[in-house]
Protein backbone atom coordinates (compact mmCIF):
# COMPACT_ATOMS: atom_id res chain seq x y z
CA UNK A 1 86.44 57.50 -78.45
CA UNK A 2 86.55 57.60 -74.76
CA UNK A 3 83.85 57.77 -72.56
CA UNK A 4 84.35 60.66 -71.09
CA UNK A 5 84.02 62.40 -74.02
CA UNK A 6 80.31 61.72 -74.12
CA UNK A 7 80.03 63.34 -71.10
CA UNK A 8 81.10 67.01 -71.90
CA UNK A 9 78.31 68.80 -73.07
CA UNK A 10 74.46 68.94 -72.32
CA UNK A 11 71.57 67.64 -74.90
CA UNK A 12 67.99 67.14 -75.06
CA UNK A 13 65.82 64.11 -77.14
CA UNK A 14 63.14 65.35 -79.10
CA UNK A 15 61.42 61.78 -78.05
CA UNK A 16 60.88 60.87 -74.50
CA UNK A 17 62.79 58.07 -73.12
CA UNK A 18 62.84 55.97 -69.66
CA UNK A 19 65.42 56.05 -67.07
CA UNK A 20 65.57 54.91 -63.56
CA UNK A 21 62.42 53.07 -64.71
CA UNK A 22 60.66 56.67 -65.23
CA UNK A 23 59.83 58.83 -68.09
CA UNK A 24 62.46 61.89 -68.61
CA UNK A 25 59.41 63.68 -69.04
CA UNK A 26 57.96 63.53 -65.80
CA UNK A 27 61.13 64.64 -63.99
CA UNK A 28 60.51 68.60 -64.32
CA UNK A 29 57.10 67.61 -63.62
CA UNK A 30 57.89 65.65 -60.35
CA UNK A 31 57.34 68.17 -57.14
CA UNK A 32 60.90 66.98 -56.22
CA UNK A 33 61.69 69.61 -59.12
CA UNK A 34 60.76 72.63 -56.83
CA UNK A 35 62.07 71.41 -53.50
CA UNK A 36 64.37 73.57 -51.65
CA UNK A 37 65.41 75.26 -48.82
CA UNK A 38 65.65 72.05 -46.74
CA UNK A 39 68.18 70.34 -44.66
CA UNK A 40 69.66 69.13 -48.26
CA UNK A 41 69.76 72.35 -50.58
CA UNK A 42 73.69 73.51 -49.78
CA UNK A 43 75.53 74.81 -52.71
CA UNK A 44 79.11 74.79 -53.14
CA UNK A 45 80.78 76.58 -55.99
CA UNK A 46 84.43 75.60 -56.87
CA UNK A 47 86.65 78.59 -58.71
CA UNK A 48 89.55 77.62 -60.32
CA UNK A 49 92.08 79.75 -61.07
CA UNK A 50 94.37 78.38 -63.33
CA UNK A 51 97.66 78.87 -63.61
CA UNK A 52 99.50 79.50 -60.23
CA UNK A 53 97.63 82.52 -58.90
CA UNK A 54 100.68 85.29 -56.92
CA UNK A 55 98.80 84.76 -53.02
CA UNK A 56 101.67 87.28 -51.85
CA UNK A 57 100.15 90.09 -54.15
CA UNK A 58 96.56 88.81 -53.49
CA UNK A 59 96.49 88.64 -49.69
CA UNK A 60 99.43 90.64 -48.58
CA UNK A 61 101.46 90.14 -45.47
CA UNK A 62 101.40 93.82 -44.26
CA UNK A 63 103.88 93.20 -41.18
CA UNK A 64 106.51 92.10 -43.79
CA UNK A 65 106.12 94.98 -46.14
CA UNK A 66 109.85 95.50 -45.59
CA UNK A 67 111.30 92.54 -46.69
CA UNK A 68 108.69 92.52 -49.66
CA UNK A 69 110.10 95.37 -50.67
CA UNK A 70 113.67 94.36 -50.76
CA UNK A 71 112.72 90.84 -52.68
CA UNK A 72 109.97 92.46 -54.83
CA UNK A 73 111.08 95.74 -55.89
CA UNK A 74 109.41 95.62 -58.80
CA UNK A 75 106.22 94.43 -57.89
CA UNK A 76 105.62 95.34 -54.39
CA UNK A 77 102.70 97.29 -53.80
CA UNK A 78 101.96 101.07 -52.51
CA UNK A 79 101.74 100.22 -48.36
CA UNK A 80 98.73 103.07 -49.07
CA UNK A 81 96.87 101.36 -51.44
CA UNK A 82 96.22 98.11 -49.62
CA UNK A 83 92.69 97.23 -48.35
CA UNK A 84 93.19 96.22 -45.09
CA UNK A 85 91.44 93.38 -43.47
CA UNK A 86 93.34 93.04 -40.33
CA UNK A 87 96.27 94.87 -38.92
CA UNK A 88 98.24 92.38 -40.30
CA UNK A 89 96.69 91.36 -43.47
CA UNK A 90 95.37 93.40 -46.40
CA UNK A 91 93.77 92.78 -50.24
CA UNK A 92 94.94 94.09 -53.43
CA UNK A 93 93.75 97.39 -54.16
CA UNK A 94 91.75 96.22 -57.21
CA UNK A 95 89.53 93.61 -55.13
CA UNK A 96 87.28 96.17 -53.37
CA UNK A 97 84.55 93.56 -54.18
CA UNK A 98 85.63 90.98 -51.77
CA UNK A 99 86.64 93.89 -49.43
CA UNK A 100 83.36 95.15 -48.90
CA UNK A 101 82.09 90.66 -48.51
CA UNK A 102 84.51 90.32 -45.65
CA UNK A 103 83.68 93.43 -44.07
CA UNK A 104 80.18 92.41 -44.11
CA UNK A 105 81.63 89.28 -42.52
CA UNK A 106 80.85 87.04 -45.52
CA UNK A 107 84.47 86.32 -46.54
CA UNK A 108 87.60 84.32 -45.24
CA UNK A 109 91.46 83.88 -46.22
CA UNK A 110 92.73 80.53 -45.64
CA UNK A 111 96.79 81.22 -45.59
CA UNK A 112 99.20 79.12 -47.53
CA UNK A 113 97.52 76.15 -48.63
CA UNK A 114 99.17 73.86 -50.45
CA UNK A 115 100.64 69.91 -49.69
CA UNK A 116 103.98 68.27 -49.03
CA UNK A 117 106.25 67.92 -52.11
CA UNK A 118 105.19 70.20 -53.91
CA UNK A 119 105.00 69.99 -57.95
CA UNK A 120 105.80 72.98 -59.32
CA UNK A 121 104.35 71.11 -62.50
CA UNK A 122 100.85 72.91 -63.74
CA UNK A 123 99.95 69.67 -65.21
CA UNK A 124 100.90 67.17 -62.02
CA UNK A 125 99.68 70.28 -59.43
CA UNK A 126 96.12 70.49 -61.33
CA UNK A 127 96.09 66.70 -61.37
CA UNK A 128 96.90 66.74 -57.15
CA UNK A 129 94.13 69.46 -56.55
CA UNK A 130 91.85 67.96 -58.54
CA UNK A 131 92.08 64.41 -57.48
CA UNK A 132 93.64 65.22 -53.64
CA UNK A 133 96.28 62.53 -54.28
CA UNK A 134 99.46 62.62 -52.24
CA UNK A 135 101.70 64.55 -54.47
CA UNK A 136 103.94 60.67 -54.94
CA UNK A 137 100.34 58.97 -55.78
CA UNK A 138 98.02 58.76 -59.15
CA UNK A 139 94.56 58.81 -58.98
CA UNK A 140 91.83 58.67 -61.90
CA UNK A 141 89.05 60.21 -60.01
CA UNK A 142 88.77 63.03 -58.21
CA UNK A 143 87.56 64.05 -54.72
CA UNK A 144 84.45 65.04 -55.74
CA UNK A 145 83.38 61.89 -57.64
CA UNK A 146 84.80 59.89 -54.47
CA UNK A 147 82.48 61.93 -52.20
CA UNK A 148 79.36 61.38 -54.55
CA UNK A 149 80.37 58.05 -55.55
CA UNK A 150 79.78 56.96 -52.10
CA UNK A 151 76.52 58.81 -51.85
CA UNK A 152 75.57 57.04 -55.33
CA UNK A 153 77.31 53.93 -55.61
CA UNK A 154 76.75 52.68 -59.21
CA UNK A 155 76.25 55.63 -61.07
CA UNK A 156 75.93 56.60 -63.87
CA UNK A 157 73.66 53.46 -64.32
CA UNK A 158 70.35 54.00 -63.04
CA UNK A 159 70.26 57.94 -62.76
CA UNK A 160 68.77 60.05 -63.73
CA UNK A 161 65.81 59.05 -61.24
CA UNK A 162 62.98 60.18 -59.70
CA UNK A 163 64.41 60.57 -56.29
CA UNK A 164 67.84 62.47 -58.30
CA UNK A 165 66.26 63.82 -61.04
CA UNK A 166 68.92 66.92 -61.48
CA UNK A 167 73.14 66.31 -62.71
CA UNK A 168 74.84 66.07 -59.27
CA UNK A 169 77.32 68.50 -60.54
CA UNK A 170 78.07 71.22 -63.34
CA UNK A 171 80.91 72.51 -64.84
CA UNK A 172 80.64 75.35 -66.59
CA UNK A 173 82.74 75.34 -69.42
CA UNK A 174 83.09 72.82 -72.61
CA UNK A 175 84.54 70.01 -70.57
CA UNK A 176 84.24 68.08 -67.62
CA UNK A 177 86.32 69.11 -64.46
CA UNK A 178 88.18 66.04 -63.17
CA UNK A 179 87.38 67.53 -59.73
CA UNK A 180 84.12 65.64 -60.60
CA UNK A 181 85.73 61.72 -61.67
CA UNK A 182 84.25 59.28 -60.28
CA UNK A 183 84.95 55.32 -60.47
CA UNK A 184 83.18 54.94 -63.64
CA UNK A 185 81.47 57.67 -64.78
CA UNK A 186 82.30 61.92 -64.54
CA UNK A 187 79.53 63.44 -62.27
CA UNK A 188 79.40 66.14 -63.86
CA UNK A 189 77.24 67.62 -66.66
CA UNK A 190 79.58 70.76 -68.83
CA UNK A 191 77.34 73.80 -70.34
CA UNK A 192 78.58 77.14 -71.15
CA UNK A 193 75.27 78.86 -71.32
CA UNK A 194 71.36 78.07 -71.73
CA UNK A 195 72.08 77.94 -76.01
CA UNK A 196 74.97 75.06 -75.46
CA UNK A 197 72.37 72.59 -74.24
CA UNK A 198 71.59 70.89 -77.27
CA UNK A 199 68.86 68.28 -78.58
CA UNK A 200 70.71 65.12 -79.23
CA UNK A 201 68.92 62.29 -81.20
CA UNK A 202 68.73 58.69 -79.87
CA UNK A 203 70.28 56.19 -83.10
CA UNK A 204 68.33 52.97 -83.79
CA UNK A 205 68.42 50.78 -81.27
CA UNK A 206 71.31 48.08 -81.84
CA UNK A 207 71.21 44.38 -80.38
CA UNK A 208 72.43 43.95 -76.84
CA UNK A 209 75.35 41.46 -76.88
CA UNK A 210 78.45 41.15 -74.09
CA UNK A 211 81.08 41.76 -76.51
CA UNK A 212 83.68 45.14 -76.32
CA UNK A 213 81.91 46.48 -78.90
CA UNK A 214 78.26 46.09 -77.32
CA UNK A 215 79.60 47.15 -74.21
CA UNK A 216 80.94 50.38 -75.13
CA UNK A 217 77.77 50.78 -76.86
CA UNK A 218 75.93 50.14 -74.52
CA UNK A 219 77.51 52.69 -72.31
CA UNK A 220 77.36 55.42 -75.00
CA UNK A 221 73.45 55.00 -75.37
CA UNK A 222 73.29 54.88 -71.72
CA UNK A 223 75.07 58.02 -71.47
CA UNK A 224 73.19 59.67 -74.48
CA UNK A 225 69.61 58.86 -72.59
CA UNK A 226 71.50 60.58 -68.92
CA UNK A 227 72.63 63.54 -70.80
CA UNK A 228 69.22 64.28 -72.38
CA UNK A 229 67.13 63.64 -69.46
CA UNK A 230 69.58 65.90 -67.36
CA UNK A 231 69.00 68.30 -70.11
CA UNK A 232 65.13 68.60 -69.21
CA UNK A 233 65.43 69.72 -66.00
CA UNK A 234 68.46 72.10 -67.07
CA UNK A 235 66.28 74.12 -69.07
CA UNK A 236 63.68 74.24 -67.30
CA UNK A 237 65.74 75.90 -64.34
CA UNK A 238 67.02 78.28 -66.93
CA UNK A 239 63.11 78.98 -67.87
CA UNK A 240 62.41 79.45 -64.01
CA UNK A 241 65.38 81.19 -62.56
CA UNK A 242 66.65 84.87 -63.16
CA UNK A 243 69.06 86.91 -62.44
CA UNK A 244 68.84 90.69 -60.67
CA UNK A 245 71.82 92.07 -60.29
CA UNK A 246 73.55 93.53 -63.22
CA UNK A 247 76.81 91.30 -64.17
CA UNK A 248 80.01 93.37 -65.58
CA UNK A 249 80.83 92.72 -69.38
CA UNK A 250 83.68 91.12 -70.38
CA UNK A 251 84.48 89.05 -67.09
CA UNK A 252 84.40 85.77 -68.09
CA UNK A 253 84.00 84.66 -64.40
CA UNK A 254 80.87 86.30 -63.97
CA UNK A 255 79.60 85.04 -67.05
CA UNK A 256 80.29 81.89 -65.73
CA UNK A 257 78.55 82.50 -61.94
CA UNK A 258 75.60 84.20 -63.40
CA UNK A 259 74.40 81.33 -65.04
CA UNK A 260 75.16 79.19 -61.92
CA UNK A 261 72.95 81.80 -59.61
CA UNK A 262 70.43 81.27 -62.12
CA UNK A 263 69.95 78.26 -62.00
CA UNK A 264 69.76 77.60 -58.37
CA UNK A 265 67.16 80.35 -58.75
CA UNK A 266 65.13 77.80 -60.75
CA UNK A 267 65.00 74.92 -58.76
CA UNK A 268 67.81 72.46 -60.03
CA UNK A 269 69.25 71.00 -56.67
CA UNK A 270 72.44 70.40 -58.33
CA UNK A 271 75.53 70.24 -55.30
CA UNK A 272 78.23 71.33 -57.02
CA UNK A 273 79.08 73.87 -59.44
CA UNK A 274 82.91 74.36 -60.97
CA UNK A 275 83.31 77.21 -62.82
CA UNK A 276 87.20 78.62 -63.99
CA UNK A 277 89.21 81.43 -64.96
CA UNK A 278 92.86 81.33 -66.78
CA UNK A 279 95.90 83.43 -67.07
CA UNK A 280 97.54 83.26 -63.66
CA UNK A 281 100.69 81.92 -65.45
CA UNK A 282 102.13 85.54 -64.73
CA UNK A 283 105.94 85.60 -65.34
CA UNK A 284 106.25 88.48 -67.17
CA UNK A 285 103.82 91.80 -67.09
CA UNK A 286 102.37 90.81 -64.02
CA UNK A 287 102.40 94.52 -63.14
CA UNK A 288 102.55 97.85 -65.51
CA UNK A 289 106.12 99.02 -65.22
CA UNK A 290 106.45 102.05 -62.59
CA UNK A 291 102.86 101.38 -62.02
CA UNK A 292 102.30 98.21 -59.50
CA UNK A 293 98.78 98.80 -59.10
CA UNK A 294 97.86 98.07 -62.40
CA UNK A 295 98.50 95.10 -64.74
CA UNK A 296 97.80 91.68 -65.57
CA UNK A 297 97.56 90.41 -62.22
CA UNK A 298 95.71 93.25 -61.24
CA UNK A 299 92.71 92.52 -63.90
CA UNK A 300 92.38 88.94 -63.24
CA UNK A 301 91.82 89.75 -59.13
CA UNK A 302 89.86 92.55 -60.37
CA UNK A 303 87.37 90.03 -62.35
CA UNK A 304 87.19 87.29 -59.46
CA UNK A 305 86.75 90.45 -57.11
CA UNK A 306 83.79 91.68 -59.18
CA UNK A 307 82.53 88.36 -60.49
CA UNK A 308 82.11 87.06 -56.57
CA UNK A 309 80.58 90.17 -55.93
CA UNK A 310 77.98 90.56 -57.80
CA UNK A 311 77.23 86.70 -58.00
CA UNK A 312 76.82 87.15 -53.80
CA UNK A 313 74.62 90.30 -54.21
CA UNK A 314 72.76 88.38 -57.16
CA UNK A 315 72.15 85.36 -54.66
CA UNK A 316 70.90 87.89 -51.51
CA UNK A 317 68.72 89.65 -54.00
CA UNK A 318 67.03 86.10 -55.30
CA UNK A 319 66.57 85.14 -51.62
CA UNK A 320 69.53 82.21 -52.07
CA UNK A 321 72.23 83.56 -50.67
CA UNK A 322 72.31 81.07 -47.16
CA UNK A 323 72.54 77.82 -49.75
CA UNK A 324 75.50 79.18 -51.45
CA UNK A 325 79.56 78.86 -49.97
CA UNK A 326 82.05 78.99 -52.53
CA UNK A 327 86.00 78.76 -52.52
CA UNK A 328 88.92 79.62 -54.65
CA UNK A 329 91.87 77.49 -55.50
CA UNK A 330 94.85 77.29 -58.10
CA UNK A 331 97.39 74.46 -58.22
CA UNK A 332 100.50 76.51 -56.65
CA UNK A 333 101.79 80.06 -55.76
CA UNK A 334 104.38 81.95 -57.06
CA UNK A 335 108.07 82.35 -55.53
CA UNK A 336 108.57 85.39 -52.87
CA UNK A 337 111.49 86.66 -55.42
CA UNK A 338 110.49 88.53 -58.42
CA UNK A 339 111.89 87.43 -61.48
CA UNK A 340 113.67 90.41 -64.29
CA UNK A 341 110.47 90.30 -65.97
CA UNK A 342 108.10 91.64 -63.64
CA UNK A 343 106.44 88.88 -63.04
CA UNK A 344 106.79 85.94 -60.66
CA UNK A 345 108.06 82.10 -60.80
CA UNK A 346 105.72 79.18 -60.05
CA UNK A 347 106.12 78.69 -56.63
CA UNK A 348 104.84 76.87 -53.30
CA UNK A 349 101.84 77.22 -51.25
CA UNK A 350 98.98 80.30 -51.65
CA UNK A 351 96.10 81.89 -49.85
CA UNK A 352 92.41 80.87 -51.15
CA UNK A 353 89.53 82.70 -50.22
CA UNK A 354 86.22 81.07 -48.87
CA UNK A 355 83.02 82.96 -49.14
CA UNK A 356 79.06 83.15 -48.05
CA UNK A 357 76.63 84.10 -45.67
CA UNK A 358 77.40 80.96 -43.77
CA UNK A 359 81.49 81.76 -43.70
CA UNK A 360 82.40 82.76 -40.43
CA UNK A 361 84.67 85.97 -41.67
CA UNK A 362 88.27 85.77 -40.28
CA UNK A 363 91.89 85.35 -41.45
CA UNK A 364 93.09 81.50 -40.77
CA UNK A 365 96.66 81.07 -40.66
CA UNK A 366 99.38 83.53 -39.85
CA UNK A 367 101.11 85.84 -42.35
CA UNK A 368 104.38 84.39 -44.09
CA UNK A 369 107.61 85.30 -42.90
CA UNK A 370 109.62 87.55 -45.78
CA UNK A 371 112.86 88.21 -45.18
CA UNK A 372 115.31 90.02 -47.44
CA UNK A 373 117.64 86.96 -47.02
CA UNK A 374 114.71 84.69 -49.39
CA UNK A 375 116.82 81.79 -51.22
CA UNK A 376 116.25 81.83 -54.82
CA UNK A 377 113.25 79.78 -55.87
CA UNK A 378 111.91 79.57 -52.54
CA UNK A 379 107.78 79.65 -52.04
CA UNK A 380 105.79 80.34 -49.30
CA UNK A 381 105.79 77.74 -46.99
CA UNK A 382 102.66 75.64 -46.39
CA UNK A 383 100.61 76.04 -43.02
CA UNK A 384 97.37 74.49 -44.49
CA UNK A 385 97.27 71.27 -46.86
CA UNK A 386 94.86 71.81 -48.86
CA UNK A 387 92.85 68.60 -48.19
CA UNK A 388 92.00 69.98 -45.03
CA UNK A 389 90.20 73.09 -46.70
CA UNK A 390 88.34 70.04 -48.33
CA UNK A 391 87.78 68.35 -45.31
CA UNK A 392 85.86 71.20 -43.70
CA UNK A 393 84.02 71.87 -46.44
CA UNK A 394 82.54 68.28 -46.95
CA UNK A 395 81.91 67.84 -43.04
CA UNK A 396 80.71 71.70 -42.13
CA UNK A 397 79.11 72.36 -45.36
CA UNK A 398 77.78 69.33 -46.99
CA UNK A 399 77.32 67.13 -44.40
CA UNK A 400 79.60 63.97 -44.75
CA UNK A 401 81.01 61.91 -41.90
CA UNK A 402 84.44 62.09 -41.00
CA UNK A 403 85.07 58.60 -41.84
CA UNK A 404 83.63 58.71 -45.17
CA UNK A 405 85.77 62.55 -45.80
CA UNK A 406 88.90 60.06 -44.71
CA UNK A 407 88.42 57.50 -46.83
CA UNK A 408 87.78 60.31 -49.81
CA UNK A 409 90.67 62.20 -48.53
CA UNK A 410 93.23 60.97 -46.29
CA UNK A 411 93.35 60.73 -42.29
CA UNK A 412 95.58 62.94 -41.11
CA UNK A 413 93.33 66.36 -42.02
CA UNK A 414 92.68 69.27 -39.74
CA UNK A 415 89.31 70.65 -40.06
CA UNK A 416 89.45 74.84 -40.39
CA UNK A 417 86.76 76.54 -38.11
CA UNK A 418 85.35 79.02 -41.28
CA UNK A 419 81.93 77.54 -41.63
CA UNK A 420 79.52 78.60 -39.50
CA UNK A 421 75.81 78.39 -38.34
CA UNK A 422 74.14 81.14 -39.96
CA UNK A 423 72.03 81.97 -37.38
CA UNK A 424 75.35 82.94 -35.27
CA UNK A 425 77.23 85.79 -35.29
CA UNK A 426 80.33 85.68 -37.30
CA UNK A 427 83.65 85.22 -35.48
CA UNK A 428 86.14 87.86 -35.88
CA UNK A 429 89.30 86.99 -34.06
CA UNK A 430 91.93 86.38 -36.30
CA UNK A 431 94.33 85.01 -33.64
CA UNK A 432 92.26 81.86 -32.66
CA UNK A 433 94.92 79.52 -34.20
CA UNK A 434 97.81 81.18 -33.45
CA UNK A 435 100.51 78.70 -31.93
CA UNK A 436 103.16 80.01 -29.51
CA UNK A 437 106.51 78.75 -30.75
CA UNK A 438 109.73 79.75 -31.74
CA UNK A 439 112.94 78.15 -33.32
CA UNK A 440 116.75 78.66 -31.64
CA UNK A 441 119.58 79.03 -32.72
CA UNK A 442 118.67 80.30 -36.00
CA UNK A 443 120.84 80.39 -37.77
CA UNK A 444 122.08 76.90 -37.13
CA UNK A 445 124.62 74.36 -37.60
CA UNK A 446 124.51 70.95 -36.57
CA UNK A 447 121.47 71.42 -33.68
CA UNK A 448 118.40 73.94 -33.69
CA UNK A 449 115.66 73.68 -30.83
CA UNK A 450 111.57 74.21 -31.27
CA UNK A 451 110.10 75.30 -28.08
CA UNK A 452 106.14 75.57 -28.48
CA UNK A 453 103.38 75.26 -26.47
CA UNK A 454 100.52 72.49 -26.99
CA UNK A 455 96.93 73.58 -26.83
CA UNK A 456 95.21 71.07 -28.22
CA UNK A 457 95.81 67.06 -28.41
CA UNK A 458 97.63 65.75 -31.11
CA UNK A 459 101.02 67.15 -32.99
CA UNK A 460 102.49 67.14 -36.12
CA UNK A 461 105.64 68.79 -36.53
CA UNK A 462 107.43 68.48 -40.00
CA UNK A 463 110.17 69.70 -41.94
CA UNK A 464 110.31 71.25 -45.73
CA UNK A 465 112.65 72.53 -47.26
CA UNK A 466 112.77 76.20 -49.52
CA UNK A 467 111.30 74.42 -52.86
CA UNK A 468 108.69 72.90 -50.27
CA UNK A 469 110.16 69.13 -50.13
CA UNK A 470 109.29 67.31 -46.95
CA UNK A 471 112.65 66.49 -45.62
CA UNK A 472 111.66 64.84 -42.54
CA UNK A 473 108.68 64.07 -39.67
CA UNK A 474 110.05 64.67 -36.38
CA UNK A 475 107.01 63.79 -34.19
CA UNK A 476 103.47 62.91 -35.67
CA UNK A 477 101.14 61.65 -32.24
CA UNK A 478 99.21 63.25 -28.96
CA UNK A 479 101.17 64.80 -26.58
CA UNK A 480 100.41 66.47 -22.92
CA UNK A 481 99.47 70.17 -23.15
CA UNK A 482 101.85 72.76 -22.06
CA UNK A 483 105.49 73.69 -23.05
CA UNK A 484 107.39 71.51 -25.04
CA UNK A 485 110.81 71.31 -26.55
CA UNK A 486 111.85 68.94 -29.34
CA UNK A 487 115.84 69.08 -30.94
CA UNK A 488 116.13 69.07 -34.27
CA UNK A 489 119.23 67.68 -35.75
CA UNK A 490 120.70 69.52 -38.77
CA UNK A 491 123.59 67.99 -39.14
CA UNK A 492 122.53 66.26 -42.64
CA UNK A 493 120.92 69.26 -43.61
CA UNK A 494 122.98 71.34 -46.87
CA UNK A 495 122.47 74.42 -45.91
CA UNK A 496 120.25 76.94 -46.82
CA UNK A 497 116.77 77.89 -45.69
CA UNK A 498 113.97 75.34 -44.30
CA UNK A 499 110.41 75.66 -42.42
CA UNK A 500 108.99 73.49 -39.21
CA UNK A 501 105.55 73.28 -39.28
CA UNK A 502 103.37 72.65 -36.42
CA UNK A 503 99.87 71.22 -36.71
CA UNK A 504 97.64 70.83 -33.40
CA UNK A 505 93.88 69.82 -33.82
CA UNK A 506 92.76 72.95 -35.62
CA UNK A 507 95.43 75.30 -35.00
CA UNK A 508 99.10 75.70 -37.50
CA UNK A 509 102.48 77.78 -37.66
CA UNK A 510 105.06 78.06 -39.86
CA UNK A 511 108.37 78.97 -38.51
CA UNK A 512 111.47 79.54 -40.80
CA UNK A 513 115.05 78.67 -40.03
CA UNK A 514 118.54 78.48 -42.22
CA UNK A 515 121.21 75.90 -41.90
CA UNK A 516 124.45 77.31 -41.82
């Protein structure tokens, strides 16, 4: 049996028991119990959406409505139905939810997030998400249980203790999210609800030895004393906290964020919560036929509309809502082509949605370029990788040195402006990284030019290809503000359709070109 296994689902000893040299016992009695709102109390709350969520019929590109409509004819949306957040940018009809957050200037779209190379694997893409590996390197822990791992060397030996007497994270669901892997040990506890945290008894104690066997043991009594002290404080939090707002039946997201709001409520000074929601997988019936508005993909952004919501109105109304920032994620997009099943092919990069008090509202990114020309297969191109959403959420939100998000991550991140003192005014102005630059001839044959202007310090300009394969880094270091021009040489290029990207400190563009 492996480890991890034993680290799935919460329990609770009918027998007190010592850990970290203290009795499980005293933990919910400890005064550290009740300690919050301090410099150390930020939430974050990971949604997954699993599958390969459509970002084109989530966030839609309203200044390219017309080539949507000649690549998506039978999924494009009513141009009257949208919910626009900007000129440029608008929300699916059915997400009135999170249209009403960001116009109370609690919401932001990150655009077309994803990573070089992508996998259009759901398996591999989870695993690269999860883990924030390169999309050509394995990992076995994930980014989370790097960033706590160096916060807690050692663990899970010695906690619970009285100075971390809560789980550092909780997934809600029946296992463990691999967000949460750390060297040893997965940081987080799993619970569905307050009924799934069950009383586990302690076996006769067996002689220590250093053999396998007594090793494994070992660990699994270990683990058996963590789970049930962490399942002390769990209930009590469940005892302590509430909930006010009324959650909507049958969304098993807000199931899911209910029990998270109530247990901040109570006192737990858990970090991180990951909670989930499936069936983004849309190929086919991804809309009702003549009826685009409605659907599959309509009900699932319906339910994370709703769910978020009510779990943000929930957190105002219990006094919590400046601890709490959460995100969305899924491990690709779909293609820009529909497919003859009304539905959509797994794609490229996606738009994911950060929300709070303390998110400073705003669209980052520019709109993707949809042309009626779109090569079969071809995704959205990436502007943001997605360890740079990660980035900004570890230094702005939680706290962590650069250096330490590097080594956890990787050094070449951009950190995205959407966290924000909460004391501040949010900032509005949706063209603060907009990068002047353009691409010519286009189409091309054997040369194409990028003229752009720098505005920051250093660049990264790269080339992908339509599937989103990095085909090439054409300049990667600081360079003198003003107007530049770098040649690009196509002349080994097949042809077809390709992207440039341009990265300067916090600012990125996207630019399409085709090979001729």
């Amino acid at each position: 049996m492996q480890r991890r296994q034993f680290l799935q689902s919460g329990s609770l000893m009918s027998l007190p028991i010592l850990l970290g040299g203290m009795e499980v016992s005293a933990f919910a009695k400890s005064s550290l119990f009740n300690l919050i709102n301090n410099d150390d109390d930020r939430v974050l709350v990971i949604i997954q959406l699993n599958g390969g969520n459509d970002g084109l019929n989530m966030v839609i590109p309203v200044d390219q409505y017309q080539g949507l409509s000649a690549v998506r004819p039978t999924l494009v949306l009513p141009e009257s139905s949208l919910l626009k957040m900007v000129d440029k940018t608008a929300l699916h009809p059915s997400m009135s939810g999170l249209h009403r957050l960001y116009n109370d200037g609690k919401m932001a779209v990150v655009q077309s997030v994803g990573y070089p190379n992508q996998n259009r694997s759901h398996f591999r893409s989870t695993d690269i998400w999860t883990s924030a590996s390169a999309s050509d390197e394995f990992l076995s822990t994930g980014w989370i249980g790097r960033y706590l791992d160096q916060q807690y060397p050692g663990y899970p030996v010695g906690y619970p203790n009285e100075e971390n007497p809560d789980p550092f994270a909780i997934t809600l669901g029946a296992v463990v999210s691999e967000t949460c892997q750390g060297p040893i040990g997965n940081f987080s506890y799993s619970l569905v609800n307050q009924t799934t945290v069950k009383l586990v008894t302690e076996t006769v104690a067996a002689t220590n030895d250093t053999t396998c066997y007594g090793m494994e043991l070992d660990f699994i009594k270990t683990t058996i004393k963590q789970s049930n002290a962490y399942a002390v404080n769990v209930l009590e939090s469940f005892d302590k906290g509430n909930n006010i707002s009324t959650y909507p039946e049958g969304n098993r997201l807000a199931d899911q964020l209910k029990v998270v709001a109530q247990l901040i409520s109570g006192g737990l000074r858990t970090k991180i919560y990951v909670v989930s929601l499936g069936g983004f997988d849309t190929h086919a019936n991804q809309v009702m036929i003549g009826d685009t508005v409605t659907g599959d993909h309509a009900t699932l952004l319906a339910n994370v509309s709703d769910a978020v919501a009510v779990f943000m109105e929930d957190c105002a109304s219990l006094g919590i809502q400046e601890r709490v920032v959460g995100m969305t994620f899924s491990e690709f997009g779909r293609q820009i082509r529909a497919n003859n099943s009304y539905g959509t092919d797994h794609g490229t990069a996606a738009p994911l949605i950060v929300f709070g008090n303390c998110v400073n509202q705003g669209v980052y990114g520019e709109n993707p370029e949809i042309s009626a020309d779109v090569a079969a297969q071809e995704g959205v191109p990436m502007q943001f990788d997605f360890r740079s959403v990660y980035a900004s959420l570890l230094i702005d939100w939680l706290g962590a040195k650069e250096d330490a998000v590097r080594e956890v991550l990787f050094d070449d991140f951009q950190k995205i402006p959407f966290i924000k003192d909460c004391s501040a005014p949010s900032a509005t102005d949706d063209t603060q990284i907009v990068i002047q630059a353009n691409v010519a001839p286009n189409p091309c044959h054997q040369y194409t030019y990028l003229n752009f202007v720098n505005t920051g310090k250093h660049v990264n300009v790269t080339i992908f290809d339509a599937i989103g394969s990095q085909i090439e880094v054409i300049t990667n270091k600081t360079l003198s503000t003003g107007a530049h021009e770098i040649q690009i040489n196509t002349q080994s290029f097949t042809p077809g359709s390709y992207f440039v990207r341009i990265a300067m400190d916090q600012k990125v563009k996207t630019l399409k070109f085709v090979k001729q």
